[in-house]
N, C-alpha and C. Protein backbone atom coordinates (compact mmCIF):
# COMPACT_ATOMS: atom_id res chain seq x y z
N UNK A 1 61.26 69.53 101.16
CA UNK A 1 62.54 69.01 101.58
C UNK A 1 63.16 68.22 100.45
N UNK A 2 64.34 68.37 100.31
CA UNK A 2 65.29 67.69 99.26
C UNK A 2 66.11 66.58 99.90
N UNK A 3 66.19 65.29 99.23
CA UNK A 3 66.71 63.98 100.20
C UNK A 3 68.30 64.22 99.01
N UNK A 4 69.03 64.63 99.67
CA UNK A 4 70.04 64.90 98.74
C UNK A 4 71.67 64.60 99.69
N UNK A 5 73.05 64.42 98.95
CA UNK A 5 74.10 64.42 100.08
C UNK A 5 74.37 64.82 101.31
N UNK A 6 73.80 65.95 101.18
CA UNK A 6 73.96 66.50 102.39
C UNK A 6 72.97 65.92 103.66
N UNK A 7 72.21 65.84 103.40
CA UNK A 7 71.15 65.19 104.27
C UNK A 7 71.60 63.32 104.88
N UNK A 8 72.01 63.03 103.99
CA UNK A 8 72.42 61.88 103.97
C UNK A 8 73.58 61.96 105.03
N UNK A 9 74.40 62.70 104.36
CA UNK A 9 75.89 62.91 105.19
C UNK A 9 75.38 63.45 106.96
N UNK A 10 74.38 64.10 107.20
CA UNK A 10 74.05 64.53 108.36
C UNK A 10 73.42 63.28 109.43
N UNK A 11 72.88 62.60 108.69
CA UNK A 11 72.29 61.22 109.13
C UNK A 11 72.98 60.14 109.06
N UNK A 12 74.32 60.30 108.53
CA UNK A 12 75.82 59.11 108.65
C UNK A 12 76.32 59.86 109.83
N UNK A 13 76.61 60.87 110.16
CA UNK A 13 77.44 61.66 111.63
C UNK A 13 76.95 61.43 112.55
N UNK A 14 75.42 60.77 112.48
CA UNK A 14 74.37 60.62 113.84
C UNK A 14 74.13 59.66 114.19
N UNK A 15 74.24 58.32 112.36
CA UNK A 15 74.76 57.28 112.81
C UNK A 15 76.43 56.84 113.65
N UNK A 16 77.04 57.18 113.40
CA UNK A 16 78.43 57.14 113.73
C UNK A 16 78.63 57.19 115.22
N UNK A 17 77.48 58.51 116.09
CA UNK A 17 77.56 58.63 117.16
C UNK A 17 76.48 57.60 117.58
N UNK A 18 76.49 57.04 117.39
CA UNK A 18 74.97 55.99 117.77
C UNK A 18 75.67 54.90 118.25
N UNK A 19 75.61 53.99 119.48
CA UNK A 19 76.15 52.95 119.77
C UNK A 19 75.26 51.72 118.98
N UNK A 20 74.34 51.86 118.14
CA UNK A 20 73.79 50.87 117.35
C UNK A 20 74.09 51.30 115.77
N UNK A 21 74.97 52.13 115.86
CA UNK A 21 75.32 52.40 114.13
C UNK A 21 74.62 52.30 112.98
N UNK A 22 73.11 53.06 113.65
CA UNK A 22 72.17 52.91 112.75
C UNK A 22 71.30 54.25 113.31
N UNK A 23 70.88 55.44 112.20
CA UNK A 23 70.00 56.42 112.83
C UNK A 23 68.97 56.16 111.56
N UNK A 24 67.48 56.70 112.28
CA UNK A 24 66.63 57.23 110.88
C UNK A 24 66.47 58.47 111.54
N UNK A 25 65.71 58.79 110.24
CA UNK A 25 65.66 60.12 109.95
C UNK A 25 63.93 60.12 109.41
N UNK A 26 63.43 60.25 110.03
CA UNK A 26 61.63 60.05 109.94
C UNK A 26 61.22 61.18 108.79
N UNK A 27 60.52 60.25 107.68
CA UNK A 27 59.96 61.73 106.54
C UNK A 27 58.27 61.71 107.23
N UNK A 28 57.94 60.48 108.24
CA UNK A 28 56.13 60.47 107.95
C UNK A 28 56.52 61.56 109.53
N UNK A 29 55.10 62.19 110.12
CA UNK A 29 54.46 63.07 110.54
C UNK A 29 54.74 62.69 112.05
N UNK A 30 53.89 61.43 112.02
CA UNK A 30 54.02 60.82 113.61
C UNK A 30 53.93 59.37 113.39
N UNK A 31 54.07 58.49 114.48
CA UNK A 31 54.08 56.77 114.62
C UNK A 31 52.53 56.51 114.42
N UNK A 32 51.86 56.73 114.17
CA UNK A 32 50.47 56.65 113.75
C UNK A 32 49.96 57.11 112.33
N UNK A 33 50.98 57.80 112.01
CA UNK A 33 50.68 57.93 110.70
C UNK A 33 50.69 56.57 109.70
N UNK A 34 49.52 56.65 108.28
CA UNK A 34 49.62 55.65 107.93
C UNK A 34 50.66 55.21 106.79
N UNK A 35 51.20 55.73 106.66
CA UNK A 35 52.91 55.05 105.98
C UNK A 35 54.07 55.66 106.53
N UNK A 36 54.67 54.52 106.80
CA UNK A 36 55.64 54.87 107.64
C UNK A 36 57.13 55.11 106.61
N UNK A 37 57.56 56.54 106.29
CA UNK A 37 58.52 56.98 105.22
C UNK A 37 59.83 57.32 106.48
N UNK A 38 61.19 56.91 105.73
CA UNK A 38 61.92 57.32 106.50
C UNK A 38 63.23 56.94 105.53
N UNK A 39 64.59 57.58 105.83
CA UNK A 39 65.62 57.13 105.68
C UNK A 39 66.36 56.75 106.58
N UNK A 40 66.85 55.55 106.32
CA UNK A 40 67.87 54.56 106.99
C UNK A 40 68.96 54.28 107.03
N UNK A 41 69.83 55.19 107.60
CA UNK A 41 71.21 55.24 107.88
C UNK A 41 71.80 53.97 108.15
N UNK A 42 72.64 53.07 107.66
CA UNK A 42 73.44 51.75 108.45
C UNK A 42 74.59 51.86 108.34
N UNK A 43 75.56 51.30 109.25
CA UNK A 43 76.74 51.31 109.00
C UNK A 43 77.05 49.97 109.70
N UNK A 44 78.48 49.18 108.82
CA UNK A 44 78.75 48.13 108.78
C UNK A 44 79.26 47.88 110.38
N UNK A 45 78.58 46.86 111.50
CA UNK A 45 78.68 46.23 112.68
C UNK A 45 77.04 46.47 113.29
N UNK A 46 76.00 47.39 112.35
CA UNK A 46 75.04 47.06 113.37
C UNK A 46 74.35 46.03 112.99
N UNK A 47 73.96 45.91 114.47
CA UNK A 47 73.26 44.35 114.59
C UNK A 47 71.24 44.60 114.54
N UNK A 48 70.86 44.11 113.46
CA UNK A 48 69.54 43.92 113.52
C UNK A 48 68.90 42.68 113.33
N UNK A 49 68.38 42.25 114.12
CA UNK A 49 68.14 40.65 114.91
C UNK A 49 67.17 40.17 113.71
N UNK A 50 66.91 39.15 113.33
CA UNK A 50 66.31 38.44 112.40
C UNK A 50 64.76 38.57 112.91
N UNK A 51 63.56 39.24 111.89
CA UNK A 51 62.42 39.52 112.46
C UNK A 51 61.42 39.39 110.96
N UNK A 52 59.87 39.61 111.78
CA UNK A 52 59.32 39.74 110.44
C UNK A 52 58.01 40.79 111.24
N UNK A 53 57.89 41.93 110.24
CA UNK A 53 56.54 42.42 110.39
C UNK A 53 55.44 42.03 110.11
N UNK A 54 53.85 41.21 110.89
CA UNK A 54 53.29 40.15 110.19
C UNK A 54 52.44 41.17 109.89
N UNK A 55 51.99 42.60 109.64
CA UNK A 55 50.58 43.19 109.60
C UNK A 55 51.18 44.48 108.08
N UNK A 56 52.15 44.14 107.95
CA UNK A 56 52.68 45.14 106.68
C UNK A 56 54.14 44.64 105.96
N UNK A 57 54.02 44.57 104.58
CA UNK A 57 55.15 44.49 103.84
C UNK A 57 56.29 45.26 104.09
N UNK A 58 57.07 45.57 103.60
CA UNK A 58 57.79 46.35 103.52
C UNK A 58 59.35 46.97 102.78
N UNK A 59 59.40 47.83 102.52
CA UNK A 59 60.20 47.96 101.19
C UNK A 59 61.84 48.76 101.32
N UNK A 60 62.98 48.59 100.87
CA UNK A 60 63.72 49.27 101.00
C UNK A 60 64.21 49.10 99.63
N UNK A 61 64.79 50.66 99.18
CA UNK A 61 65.11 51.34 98.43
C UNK A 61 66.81 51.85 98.53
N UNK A 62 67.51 51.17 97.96
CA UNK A 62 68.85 51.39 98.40
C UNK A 62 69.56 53.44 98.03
N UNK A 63 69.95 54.10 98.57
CA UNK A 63 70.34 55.79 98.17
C UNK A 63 71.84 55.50 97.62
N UNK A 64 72.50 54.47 98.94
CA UNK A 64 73.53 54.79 99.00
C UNK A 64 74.72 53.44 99.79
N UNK A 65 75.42 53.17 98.80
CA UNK A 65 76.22 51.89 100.03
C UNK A 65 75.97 50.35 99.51
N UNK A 66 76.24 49.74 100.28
CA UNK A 66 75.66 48.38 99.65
C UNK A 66 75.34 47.25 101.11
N UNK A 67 74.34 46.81 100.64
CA UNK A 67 73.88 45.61 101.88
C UNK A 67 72.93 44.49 101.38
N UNK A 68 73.38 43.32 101.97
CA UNK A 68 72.40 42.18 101.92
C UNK A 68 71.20 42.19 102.84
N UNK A 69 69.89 42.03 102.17
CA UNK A 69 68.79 41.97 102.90
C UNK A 69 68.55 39.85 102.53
N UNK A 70 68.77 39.56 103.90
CA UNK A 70 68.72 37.86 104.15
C UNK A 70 67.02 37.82 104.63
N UNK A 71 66.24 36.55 103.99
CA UNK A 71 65.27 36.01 103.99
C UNK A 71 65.42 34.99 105.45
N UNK A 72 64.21 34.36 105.57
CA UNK A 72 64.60 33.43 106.70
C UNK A 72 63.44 32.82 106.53
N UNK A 73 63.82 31.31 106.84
CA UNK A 73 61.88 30.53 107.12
C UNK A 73 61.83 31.06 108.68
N UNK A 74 60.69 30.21 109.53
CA UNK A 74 60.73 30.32 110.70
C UNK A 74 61.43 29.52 111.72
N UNK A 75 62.73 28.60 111.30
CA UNK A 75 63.19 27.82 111.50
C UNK A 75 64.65 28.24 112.16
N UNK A 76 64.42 29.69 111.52
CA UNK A 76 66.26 30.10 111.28
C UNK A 76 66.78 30.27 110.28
N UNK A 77 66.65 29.36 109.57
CA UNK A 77 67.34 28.78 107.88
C UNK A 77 67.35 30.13 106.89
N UNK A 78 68.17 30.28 106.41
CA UNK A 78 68.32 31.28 105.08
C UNK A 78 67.83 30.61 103.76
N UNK A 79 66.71 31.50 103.53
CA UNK A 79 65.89 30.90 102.25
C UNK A 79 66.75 32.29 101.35
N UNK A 80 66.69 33.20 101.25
CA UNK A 80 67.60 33.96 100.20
C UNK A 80 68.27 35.21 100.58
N UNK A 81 68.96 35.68 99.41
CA UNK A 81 70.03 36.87 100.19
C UNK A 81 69.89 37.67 99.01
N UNK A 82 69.16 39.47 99.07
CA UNK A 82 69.61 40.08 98.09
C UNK A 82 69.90 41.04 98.25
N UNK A 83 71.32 41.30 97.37
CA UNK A 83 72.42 42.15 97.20
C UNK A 83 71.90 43.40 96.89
N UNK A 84 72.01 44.85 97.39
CA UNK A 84 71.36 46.04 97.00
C UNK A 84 72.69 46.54 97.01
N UNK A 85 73.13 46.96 95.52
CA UNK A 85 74.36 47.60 95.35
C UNK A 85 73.88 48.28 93.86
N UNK A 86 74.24 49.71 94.01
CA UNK A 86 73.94 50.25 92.84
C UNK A 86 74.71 50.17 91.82
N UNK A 87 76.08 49.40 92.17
CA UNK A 87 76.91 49.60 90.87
C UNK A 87 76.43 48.19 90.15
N UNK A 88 75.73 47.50 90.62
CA UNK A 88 75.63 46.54 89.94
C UNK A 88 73.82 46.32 89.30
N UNK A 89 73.60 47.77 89.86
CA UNK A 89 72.25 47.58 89.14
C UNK A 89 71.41 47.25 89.93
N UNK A 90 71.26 46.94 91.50
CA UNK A 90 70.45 46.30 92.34
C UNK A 90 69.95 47.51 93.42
N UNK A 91 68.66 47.86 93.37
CA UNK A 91 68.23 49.06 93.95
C UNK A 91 67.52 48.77 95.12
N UNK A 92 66.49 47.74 94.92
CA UNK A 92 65.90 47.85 96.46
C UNK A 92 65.29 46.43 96.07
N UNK A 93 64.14 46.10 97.54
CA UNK A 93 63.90 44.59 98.01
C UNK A 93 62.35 45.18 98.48
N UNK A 94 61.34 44.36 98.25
CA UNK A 94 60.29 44.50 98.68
C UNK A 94 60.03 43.03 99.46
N UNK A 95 59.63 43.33 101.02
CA UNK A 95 59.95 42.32 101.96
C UNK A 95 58.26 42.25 102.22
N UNK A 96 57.89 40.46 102.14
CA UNK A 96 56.32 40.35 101.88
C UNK A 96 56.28 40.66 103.40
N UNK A 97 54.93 40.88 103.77
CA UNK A 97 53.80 40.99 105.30
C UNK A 97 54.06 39.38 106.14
N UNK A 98 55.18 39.10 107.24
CA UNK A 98 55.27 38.16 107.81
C UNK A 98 56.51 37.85 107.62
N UNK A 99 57.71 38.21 106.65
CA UNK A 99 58.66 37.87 105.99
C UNK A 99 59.61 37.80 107.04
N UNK A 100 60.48 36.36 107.35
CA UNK A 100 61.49 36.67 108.64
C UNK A 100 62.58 37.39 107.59
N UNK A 101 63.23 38.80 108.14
CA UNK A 101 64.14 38.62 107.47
C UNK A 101 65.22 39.51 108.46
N UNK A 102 66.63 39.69 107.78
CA UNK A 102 67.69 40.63 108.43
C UNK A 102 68.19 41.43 107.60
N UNK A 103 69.51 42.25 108.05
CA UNK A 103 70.29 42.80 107.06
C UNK A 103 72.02 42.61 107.17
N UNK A 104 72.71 42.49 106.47
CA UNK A 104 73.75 42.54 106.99
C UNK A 104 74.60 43.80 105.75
N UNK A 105 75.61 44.95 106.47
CA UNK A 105 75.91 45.95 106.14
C UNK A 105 77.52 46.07 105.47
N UNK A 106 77.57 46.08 104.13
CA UNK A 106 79.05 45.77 104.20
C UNK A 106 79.40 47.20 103.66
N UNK A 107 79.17 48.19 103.69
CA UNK A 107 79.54 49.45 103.72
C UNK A 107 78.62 50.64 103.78
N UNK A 108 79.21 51.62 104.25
CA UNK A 108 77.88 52.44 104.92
C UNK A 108 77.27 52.59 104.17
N UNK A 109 75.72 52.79 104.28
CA UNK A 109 74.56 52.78 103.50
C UNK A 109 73.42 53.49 103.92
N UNK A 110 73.01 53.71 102.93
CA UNK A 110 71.43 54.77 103.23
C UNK A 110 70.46 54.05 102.61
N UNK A 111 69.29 53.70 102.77
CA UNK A 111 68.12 53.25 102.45
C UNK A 111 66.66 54.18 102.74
N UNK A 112 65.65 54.18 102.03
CA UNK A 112 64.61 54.69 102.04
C UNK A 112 63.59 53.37 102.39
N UNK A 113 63.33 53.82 103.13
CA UNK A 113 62.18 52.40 103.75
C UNK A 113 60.66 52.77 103.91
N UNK A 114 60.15 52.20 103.46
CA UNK A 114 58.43 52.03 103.65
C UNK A 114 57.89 51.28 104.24
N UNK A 115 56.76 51.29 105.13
CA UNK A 115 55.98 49.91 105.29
C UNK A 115 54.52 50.92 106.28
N UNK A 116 53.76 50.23 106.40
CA UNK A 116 52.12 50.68 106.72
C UNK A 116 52.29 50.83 107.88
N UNK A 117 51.51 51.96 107.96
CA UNK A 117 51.67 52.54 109.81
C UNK A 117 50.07 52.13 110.34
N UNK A 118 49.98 52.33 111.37
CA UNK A 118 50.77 52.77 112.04
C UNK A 118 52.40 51.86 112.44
N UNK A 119 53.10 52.97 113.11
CA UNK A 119 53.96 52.20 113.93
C UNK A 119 53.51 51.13 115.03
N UNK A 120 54.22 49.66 114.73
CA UNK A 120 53.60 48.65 115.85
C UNK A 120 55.28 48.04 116.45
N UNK A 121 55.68 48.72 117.58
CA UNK A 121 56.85 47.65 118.16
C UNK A 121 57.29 46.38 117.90
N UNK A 122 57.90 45.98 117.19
CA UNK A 122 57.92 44.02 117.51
C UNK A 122 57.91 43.73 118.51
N UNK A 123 57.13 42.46 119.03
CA UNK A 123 56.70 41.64 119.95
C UNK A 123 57.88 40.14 119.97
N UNK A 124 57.80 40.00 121.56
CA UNK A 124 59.09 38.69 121.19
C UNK A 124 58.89 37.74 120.25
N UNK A 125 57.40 37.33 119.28
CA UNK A 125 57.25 36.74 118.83
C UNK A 125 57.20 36.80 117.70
N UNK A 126 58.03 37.78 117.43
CA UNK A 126 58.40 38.80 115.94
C UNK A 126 59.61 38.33 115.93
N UNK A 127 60.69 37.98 116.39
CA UNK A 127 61.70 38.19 116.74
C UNK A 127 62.50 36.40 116.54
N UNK A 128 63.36 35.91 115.63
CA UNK A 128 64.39 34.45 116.02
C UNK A 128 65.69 35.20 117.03
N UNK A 129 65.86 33.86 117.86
CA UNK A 129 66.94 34.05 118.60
C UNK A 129 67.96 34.01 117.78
């Protein structure tokens, strides 16, 4: 398989129809598999709640678009914000094992994301209000 425009563009049309304005597009096998590969469609209004995965890092790789990936203590508080925009040279964010963090989307964007499978749901205690 080739991760190329077109593919991309097929996974922005699916985001678009998505009432969370966000689709992936799964490259790993199954939710048990042990790395979890995928591309990450976003588009600017979706909401992804401030969280941290405590049992795997995890990495995004910017394709396409531009977005802030925001840090967080466990407090709430914004410890840092980094900019993934390719025109400026900024490609991706490697997010440590426990890391609260979010995203916020300021134009549509594609990302390649990693992190250790299996797949584990967040728990409410994954999760700041």
């Amino acid at each position: 398989m080739t991760i190329d425009d077109r593919l991309l563009d097929e996974v922005t049309e699916q985001a678009q129809e998505s009432p969370r304005l966000r689709m992936n597009y799964n490259l790993h096998d199954s939710l048990d598999a042990k790395a979890q590969r995928l591309i990450n469609v976003l588009l600017p209004g979706t909401i992804l709640p401030i969280h941290r995965h405590r049992h795997t890092a995890e990495a995004y790789i910017l394709l396409r678009g531009k977005i802030n990936v925001m840090f967080y203590d466990g407090t709430g508080r914004r410890t840092a914000c980094h900019l993934l925009d390719r025109t400026v040279g900024r490609y991706g964010v490697q997010i440590p094992a426990g890391q609260w963090h979010t995203i916020e989307v300021t134009e549509p964007s594609a990302i390649f994301e990693v992190k250790d499978g299996p797949y584990i749901p967040l728990e409410p205690e994954d999760m700041l209000d």
